[in-house]
Protein backbone atom coordinates (compact mmCIF):
# COMPACT_ATOMS: atom_id res chain seq x y z
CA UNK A 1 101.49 70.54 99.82
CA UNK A 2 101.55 72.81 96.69
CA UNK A 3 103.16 76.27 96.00
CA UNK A 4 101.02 79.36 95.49
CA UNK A 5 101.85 82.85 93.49
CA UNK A 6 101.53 85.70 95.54
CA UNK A 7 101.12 89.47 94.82
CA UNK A 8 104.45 90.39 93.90
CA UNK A 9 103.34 88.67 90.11
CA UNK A 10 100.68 90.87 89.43
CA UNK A 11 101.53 92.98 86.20
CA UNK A 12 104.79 90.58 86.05
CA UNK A 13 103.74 87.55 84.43
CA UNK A 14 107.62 86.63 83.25
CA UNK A 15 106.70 83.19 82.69
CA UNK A 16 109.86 81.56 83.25
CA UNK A 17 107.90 79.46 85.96
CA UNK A 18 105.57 78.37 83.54
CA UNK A 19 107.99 77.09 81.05
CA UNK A 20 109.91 75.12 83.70
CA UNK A 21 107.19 73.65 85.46
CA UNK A 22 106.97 69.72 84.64
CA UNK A 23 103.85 68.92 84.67
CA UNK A 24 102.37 72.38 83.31
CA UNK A 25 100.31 73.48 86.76
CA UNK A 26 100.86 77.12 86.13
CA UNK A 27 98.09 79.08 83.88
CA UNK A 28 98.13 82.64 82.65
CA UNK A 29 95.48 85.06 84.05
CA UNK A 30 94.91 88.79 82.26
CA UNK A 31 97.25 89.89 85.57
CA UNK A 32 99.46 87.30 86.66
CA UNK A 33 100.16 83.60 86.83
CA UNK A 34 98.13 81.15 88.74
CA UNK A 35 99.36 77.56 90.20
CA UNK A 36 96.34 74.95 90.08
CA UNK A 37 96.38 73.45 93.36
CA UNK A 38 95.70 69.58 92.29
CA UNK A 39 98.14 69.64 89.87
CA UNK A 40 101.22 70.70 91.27
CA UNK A 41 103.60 68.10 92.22
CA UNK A 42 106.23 70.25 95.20
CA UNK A 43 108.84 70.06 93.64
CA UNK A 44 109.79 74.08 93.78
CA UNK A 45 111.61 74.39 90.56
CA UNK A 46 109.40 77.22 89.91
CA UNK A 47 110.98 78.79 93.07
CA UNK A 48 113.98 78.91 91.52
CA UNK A 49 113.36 80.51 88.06
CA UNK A 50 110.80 83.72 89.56
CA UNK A 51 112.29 86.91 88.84
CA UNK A 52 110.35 88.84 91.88
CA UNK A 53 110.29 86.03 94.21
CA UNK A 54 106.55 85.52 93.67
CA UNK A 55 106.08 82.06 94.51
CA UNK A 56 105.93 80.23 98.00
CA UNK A 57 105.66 76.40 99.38
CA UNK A 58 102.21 77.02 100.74
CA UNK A 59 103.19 76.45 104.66
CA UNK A 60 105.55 79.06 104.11
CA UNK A 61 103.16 81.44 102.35
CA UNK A 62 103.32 85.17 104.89
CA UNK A 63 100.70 86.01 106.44
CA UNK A 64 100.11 89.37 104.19
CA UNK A 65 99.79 86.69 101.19
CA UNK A 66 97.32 84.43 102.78
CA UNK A 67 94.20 85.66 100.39
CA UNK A 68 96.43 84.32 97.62
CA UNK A 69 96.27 80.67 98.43
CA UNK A 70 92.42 80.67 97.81
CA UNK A 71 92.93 82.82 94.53
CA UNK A 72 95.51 80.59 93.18
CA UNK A 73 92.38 77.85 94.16
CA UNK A 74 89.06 79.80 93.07
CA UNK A 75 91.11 81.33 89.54
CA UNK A 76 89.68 78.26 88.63
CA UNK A 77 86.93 77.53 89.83
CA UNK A 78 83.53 78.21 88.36
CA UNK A 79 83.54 82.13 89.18
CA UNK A 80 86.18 83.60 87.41
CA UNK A 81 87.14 80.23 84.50
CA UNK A 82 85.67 77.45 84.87
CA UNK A 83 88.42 75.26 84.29
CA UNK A 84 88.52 72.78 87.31
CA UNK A 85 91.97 71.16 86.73
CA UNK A 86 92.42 71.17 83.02
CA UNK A 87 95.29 68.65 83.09
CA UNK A 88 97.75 70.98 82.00
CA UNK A 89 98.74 74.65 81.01
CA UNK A 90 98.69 75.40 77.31
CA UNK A 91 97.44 77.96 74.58
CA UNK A 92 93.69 76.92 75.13
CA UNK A 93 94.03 77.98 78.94
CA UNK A 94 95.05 81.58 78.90
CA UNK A 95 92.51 84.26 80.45
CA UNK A 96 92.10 87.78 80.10
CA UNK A 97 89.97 87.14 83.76
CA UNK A 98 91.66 87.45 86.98
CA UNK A 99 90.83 86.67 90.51
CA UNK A 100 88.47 88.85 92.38
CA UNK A 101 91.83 89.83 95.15
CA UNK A 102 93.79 90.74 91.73
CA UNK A 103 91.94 92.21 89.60
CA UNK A 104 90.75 95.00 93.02
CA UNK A 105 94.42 95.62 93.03
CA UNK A 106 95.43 99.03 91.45
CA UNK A 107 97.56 99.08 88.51
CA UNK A 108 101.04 100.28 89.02
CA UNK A 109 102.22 103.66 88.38
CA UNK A 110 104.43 104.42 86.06
């Protein structure tokens, strides 16, 4: 099992999972963060640090979130980075690029 960020990061990116996460699975897209798939580990402290609630254990990911288990997948895949599993987050994996289901999404309004 892995976890998976759901809509409720887009335009967020807080980043306090990212700094807690042990073994650096969690990336920076232009609109939100992204958990590669092969390199998370389960153990949900990233659960416990998101401000919005954005992140789910996968089998518990709604129904209404479902198209963001395959964006947290194909983020990096060759269509929107390329990466594959880079073997950690760091300064050299940051994108401007987003998944196809995020970057449709509407801006909010302010």
């Amino acid at each position: 099992m892995t976890h998976v960020i759901a809509s409720a990061c887009i335009d967020v990116k807080d980043g306090a999972c990212q700094k807690v996460c042990p073994v650096d699975s969690i990336y920076e897209g232009g609109r939100m963060m992204y958990i590669q798939p092969d390199e998370c580990i389960d153990c949900g402290i990233c659960l416990s640090v998101c401000p919005v609630q954005a992140i789910y254990a996968d089998d518990e990911l709604p129904a209404v979130e479902e198209a963001f288990r395959a964006a947290n997948l194909e983020f990096f895949g060759p269509a929107v980075t390329g990466w594959g599993a880079p073997g950690g987050a760091g300064p050299h994996h940051v994108s401007v690029l987003d998944h196809p289901e995020v970057a449709s999404r509407a801006p909010p309004t302010t």
